[in-house]
C-alpha atoms as a PDB file:
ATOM      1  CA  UNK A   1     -74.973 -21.045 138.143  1.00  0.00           C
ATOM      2  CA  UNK A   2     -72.834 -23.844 137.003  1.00  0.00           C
ATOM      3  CA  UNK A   3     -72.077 -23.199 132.993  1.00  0.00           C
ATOM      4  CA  UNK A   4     -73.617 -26.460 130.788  1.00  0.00           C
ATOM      5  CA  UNK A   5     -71.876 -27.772 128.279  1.00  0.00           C
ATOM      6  CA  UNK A   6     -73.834 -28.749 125.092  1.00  0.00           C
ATOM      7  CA  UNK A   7     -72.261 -31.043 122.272  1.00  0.00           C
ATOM      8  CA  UNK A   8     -74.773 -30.048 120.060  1.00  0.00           C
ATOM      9  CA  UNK A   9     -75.055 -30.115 115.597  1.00  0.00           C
ATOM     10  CA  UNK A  10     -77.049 -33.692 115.763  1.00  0.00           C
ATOM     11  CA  UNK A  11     -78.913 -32.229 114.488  1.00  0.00           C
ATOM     12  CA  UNK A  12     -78.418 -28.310 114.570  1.00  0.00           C
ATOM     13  CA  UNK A  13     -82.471 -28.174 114.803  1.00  0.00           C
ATOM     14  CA  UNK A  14     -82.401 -29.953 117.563  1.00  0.00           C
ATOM     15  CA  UNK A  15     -79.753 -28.169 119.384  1.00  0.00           C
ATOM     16  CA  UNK A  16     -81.475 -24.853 118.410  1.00  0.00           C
ATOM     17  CA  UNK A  17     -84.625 -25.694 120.753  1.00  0.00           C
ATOM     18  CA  UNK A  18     -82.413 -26.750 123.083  1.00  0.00           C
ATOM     19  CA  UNK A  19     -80.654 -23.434 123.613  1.00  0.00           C
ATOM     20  CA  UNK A  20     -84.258 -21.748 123.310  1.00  0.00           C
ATOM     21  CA  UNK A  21     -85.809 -24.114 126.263  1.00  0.00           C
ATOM     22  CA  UNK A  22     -83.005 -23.806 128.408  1.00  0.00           C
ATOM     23  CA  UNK A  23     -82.604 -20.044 127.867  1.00  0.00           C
ATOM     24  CA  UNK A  24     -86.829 -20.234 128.586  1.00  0.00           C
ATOM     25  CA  UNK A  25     -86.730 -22.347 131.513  1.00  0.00           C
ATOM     26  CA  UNK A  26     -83.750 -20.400 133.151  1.00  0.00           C
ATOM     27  CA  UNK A  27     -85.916 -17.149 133.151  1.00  0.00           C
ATOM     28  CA  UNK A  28     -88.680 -18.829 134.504  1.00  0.00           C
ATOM     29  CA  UNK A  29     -86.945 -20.701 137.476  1.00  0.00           C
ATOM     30  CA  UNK A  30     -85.136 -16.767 138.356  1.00  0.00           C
ATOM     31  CA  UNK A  31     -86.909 -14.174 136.840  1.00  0.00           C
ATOM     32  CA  UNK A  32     -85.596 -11.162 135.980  1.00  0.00           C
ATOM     33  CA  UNK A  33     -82.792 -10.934 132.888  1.00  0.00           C
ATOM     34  CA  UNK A  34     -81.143 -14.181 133.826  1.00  0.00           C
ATOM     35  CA  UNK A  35     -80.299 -16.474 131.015  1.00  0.00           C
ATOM     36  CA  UNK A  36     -77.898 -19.718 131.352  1.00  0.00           C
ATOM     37  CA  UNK A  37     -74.161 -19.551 130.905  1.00  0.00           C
ATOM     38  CA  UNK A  38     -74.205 -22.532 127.924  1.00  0.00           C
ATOM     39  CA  UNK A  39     -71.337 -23.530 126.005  1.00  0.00           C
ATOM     40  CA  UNK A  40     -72.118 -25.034 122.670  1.00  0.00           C
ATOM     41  CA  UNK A  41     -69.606 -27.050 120.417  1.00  0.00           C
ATOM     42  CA  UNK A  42     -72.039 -27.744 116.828  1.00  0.00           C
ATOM     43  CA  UNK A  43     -70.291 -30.767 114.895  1.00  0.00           C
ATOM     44  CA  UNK A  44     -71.104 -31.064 111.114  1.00  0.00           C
ATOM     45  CA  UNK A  45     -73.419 -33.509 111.429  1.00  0.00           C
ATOM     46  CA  UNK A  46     -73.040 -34.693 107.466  1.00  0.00           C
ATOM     47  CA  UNK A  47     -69.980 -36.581 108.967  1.00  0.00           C
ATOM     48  CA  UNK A  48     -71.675 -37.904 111.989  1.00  0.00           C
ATOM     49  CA  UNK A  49     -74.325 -39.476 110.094  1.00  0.00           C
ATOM     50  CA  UNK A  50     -72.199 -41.054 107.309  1.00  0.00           C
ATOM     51  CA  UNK A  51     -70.572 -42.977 110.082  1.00  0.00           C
ATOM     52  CA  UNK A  52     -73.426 -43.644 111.731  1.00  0.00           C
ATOM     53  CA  UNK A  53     -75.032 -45.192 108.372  1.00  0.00           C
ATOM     54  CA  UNK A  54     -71.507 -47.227 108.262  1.00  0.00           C
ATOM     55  CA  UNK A  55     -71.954 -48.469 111.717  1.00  0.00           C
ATOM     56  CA  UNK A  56     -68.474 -47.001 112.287  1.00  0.00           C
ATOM     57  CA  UNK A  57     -69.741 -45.510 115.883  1.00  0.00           C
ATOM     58  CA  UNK A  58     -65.693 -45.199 117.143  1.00  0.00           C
ATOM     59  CA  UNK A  59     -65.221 -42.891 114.224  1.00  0.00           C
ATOM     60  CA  UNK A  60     -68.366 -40.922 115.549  1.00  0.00           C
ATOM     61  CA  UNK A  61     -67.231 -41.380 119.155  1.00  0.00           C
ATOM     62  CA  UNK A  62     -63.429 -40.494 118.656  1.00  0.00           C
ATOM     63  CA  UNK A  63     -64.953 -36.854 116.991  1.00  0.00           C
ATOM     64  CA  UNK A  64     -67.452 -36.281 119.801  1.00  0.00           C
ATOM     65  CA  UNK A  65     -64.823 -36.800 122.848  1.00  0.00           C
ATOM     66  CA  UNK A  66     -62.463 -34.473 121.068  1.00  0.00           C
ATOM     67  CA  UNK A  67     -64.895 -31.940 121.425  1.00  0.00           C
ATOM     68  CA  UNK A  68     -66.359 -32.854 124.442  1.00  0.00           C
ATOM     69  CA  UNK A  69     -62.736 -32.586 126.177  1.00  0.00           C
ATOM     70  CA  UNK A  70     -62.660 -29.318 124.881  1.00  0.00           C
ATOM     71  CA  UNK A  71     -65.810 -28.185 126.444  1.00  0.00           C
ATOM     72  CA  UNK A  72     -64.498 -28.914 129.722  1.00  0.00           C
ATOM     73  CA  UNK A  73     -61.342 -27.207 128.915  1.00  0.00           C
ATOM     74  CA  UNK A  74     -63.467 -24.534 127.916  1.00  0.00           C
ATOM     75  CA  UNK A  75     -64.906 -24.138 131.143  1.00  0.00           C
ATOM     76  CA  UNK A  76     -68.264 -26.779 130.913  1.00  0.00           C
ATOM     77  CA  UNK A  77     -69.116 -27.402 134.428  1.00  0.00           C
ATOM     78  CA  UNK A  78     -70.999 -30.380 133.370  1.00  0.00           C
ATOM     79  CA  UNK A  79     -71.360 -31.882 130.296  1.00  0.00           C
ATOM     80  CA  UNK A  80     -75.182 -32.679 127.541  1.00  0.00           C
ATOM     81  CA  UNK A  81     -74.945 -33.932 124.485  1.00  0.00           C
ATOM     82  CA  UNK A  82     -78.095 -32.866 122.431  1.00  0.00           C
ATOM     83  CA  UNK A  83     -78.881 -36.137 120.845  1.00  0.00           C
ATOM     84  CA  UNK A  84     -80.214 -40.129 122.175  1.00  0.00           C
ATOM     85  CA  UNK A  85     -78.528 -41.843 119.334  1.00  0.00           C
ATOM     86  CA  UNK A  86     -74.935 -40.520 120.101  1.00  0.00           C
ATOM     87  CA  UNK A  87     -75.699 -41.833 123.496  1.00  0.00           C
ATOM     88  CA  UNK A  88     -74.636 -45.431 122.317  1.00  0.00           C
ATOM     89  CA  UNK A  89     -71.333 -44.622 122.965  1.00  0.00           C
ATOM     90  CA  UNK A  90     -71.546 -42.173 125.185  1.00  0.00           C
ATOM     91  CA  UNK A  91     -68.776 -44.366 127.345  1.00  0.00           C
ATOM     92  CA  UNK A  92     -66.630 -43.729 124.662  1.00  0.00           C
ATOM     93  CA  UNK A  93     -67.433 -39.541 124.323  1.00  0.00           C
ATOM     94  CA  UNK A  94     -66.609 -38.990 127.807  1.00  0.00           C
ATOM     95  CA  UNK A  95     -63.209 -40.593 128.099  1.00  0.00           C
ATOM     96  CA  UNK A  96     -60.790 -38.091 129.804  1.00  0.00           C
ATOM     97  CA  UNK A  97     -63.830 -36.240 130.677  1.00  0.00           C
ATOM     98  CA  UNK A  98     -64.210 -35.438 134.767  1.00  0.00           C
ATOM     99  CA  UNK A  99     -66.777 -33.136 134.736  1.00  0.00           C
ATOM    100  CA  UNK A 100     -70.548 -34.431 135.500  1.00  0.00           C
ATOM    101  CA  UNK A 101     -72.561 -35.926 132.226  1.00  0.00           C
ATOM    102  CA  UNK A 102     -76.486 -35.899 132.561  1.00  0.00           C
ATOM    103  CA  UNK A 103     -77.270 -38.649 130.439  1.00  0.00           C
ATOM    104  CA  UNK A 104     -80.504 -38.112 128.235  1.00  0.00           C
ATOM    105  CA  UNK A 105     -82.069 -41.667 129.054  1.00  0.00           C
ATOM    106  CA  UNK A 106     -81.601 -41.364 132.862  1.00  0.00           C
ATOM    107  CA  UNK A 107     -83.279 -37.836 132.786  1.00  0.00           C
ATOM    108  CA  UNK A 108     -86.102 -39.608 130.851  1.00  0.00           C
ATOM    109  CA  UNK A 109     -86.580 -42.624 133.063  1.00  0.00           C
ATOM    110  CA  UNK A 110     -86.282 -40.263 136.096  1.00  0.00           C
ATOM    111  CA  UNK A 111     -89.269 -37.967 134.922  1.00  0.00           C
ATOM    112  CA  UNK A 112     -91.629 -41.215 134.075  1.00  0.00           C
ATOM    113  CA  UNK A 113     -91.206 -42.841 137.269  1.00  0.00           C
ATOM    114  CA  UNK A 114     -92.068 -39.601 139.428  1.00  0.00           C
ATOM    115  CA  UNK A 115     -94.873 -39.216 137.096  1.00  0.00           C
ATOM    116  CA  UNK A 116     -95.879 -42.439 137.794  1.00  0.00           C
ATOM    117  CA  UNK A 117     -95.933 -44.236 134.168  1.00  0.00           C
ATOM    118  CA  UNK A 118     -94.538 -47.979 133.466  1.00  0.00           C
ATOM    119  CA  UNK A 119     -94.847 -48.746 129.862  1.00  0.00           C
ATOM    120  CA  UNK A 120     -93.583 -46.378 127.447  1.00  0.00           C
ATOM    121  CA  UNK A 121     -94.200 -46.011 123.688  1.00  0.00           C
ATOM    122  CA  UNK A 122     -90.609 -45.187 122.253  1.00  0.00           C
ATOM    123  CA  UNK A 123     -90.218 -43.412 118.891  1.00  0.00           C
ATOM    124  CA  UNK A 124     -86.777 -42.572 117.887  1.00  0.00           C
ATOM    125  CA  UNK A 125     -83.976 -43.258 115.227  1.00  0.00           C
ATOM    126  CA  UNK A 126     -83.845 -46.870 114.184  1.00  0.00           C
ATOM    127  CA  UNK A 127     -80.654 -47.047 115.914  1.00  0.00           C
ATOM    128  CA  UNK A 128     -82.358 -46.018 119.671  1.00  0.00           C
ATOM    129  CA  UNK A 129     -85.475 -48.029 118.707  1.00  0.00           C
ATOM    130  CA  UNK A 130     -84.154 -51.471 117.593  1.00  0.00           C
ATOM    131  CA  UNK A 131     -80.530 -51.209 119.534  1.00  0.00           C
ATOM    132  CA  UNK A 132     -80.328 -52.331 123.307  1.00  0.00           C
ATOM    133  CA  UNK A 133     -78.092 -49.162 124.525  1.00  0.00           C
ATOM    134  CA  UNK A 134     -81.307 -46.925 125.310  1.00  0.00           C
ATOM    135  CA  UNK A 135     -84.452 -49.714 125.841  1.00  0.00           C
ATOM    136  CA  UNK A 136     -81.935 -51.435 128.296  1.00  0.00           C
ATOM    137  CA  UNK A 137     -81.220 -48.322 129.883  1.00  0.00           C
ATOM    138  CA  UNK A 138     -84.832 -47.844 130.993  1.00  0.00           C
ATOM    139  CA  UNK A 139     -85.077 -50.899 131.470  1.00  0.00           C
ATOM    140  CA  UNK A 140     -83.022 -51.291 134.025  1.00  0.00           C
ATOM    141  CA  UNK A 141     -85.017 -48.275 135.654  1.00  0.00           C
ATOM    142  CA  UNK A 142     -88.064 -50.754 135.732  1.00  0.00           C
ATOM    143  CA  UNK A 143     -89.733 -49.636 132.895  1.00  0.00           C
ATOM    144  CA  UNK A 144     -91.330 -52.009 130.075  1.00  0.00           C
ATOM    145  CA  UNK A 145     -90.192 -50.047 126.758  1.00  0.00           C
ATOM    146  CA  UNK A 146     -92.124 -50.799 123.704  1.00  0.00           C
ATOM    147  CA  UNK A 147     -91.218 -49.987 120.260  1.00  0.00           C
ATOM    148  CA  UNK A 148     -93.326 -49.846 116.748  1.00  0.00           C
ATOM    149  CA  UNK A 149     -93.578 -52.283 114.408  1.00  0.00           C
ATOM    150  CA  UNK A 150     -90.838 -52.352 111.640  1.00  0.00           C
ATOM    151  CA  UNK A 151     -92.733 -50.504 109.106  1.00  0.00           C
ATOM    152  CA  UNK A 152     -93.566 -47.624 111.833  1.00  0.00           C
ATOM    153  CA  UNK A 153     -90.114 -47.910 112.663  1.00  0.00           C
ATOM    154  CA  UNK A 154     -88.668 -47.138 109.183  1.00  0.00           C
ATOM    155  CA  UNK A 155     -91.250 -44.617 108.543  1.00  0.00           C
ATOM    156  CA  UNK A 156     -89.913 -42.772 112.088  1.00  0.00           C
ATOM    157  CA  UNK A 157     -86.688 -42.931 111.207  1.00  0.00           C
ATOM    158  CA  UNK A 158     -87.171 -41.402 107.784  1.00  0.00           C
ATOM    159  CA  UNK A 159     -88.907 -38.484 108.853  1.00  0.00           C
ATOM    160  CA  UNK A 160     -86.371 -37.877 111.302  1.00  0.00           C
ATOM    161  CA  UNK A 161     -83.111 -38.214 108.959  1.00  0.00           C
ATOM    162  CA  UNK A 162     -84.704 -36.938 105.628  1.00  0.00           C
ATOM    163  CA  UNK A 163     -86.998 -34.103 107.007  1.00  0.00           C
ATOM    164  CA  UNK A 164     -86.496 -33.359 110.528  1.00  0.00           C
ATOM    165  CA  UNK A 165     -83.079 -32.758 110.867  1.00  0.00           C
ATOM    166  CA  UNK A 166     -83.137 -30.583 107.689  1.00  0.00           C
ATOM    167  CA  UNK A 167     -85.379 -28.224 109.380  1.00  0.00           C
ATOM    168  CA  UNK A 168     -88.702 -29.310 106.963  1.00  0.00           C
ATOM    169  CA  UNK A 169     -91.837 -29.670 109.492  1.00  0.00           C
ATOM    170  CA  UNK A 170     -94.507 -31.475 107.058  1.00  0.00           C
ATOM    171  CA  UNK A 171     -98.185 -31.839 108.040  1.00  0.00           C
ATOM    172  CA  UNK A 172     -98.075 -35.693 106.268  1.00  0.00           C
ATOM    173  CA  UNK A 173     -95.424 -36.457 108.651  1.00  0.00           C
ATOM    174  CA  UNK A 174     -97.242 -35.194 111.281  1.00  0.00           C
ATOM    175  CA  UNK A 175    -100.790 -36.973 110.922  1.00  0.00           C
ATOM    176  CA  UNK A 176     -98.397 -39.917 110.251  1.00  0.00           C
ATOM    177  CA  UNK A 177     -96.635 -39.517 113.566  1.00  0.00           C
ATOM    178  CA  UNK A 178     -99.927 -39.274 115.161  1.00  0.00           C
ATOM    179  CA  UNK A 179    -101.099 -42.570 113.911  1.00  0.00           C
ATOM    180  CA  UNK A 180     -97.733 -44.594 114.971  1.00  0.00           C
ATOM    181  CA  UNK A 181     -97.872 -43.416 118.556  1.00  0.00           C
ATOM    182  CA  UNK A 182    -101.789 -44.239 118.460  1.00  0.00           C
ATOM    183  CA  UNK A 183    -100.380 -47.700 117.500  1.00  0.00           C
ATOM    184  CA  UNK A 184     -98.531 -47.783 120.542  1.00  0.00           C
ATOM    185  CA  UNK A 185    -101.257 -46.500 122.536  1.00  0.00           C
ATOM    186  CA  UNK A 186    -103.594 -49.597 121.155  1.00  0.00           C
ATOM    187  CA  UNK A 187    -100.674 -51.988 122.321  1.00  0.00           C
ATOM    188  CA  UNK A 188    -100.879 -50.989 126.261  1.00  0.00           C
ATOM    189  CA  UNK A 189     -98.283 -47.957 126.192  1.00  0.00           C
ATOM    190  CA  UNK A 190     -99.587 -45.815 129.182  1.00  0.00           C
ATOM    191  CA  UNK A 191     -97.146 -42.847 127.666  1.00  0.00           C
ATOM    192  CA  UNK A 192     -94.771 -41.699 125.248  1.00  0.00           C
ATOM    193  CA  UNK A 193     -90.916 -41.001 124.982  1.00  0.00           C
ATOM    194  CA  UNK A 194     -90.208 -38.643 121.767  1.00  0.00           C
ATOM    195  CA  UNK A 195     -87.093 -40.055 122.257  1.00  0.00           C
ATOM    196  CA  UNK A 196     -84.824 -38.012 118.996  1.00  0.00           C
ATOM    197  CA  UNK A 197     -84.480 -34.841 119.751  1.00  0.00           C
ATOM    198  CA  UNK A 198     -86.363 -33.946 116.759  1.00  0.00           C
ATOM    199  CA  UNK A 199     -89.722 -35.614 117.316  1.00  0.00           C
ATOM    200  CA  UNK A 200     -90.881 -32.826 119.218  1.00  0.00           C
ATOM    201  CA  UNK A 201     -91.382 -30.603 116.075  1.00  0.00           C
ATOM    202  CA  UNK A 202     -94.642 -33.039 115.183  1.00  0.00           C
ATOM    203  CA  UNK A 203     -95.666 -34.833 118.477  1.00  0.00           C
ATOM    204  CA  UNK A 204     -96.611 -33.108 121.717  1.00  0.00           C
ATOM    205  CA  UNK A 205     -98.833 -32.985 124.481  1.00  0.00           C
ATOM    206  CA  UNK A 206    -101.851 -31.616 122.332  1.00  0.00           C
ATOM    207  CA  UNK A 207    -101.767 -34.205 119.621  1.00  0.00           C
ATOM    208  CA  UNK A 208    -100.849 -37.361 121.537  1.00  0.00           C
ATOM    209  CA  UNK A 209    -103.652 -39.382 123.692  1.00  0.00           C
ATOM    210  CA  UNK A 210    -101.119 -40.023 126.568  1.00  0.00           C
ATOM    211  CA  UNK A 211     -98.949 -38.512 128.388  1.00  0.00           C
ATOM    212  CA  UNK A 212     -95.942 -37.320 126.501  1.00  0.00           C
ATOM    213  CA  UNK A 213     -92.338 -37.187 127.301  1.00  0.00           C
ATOM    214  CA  UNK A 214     -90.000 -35.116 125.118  1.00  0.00           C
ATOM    215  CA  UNK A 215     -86.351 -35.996 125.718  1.00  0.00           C
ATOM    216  CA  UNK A 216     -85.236 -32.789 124.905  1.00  0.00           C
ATOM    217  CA  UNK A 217     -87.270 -30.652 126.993  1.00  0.00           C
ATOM    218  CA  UNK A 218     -86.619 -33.406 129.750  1.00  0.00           C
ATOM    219  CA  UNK A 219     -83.090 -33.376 129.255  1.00  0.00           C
ATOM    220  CA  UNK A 220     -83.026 -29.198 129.570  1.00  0.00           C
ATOM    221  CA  UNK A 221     -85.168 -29.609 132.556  1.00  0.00           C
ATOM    222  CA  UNK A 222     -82.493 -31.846 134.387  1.00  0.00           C
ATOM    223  CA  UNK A 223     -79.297 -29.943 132.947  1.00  0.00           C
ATOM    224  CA  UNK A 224     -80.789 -26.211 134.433  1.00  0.00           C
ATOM    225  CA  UNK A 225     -81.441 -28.512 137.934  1.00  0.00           C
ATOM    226  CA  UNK A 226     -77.724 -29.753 137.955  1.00  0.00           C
ATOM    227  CA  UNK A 227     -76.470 -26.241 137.241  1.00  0.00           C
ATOM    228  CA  UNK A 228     -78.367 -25.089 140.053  1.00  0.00           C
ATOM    229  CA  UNK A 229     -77.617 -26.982 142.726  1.00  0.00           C
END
């Protein structure tokens, strides 16, 4: 098994379910007492956000590449970073970076088409809804992304920044989740990327009306395949 390199900490809630899928999906794929090898490099994401919120994404790239550089050093095989918004400059993250990067949209886009979905609802961070770096992405897979309407989008974003990543899991949030991705459904979305790693503490399978897609579960599913092969 290759060992998977995480840049995790955006947020640490997030990167907490992903070390609990992967470790959950690795026993299930080979039985036994097997668990991935996984290293994790948490950033304090209090600084990634403030530069985020200042649109100074080079600042927030020029930390993340730092650390991702010393993942591979560290012996990373291949590289995840446990966030979609971070993916904007992902280019940027992985520059004197060899090792393999399994890019959180890709993953996503992969698992739609085999599933055999088009039009995707996308709820995310303001920056992943109303930014071209992830719509275009799938886009370019032949999928028709659509987002919410501003309001929905500012309430989404809230939740995640303000509730979310600080770990608080509120049933208001939730029944309002529910009603913004029924939105979607009424405008022609035949599924639904959760597409911040945090969404998946309201929204899943059991209270959405179509088929779901949660980028972080998606994105553990294709890092475990990459290690094994």
């Amino acid at each position: 098994m290759k060992t998977i390199g995480i840049l995790g900490g955006m947020s640490a809630a997030s990167t907490q379910i992903y070390y609990r899928e992967l470790c959950r999906l690795t026993r299930e794929r080979l039985g036994g007492l097997h668990s991935p090898e996984l290293l994790i490099r948490s950033v304090d994401f209090e600084k990634i956000e403030k530069l985020q919120a200042s649109s100074d994404w080079d600042a927030a790239a020029n930390i993340l590449n730092e650390k991702a550089i010393a993942l591979e050093r560290g012996g990373a095989d291949l590289l995840i970073m446990a966030t979609n918004t971070m993916h904007k400059v992902a280019d940027k993250i992985l520059g004197g970076v060899s090792i393999p990067f399994v890019h959180i949209a890709d993953a996503t886009a992969t698992a739609i088409l085999e599933s055999g979905f088009r039009r995707p609802g996308l709820m995310a961070t303001a920056f992943t809804m109303e930014q071209n770096f992830y719509t275009d992405r799938l886009a370019a897979r032949g999928l028709s992304p659509t987002i919410p309407e501003a309001d929905d989008r500012a309430e989404t974003h809230r939740i995640i920044y303000d509730e979310l990543c600080r770990d608080v899991v509120r049933e208001e949030s939730r029944s309002t989740y529910e009603l913004i991705a029924q939105r979607l459904i009424d405008r022609g979305c035949d599924c639904l990327i959760l597409g911040c790693t945090e969404v998946g503490m309201l929204l899943n399978q059991d209270n959405v009306g179509v088929r779901v897609f949660d980028t972080t579960l998606v994105h553990c599913e294709a890092a475990l395949r990459a290690a094994l092969q």
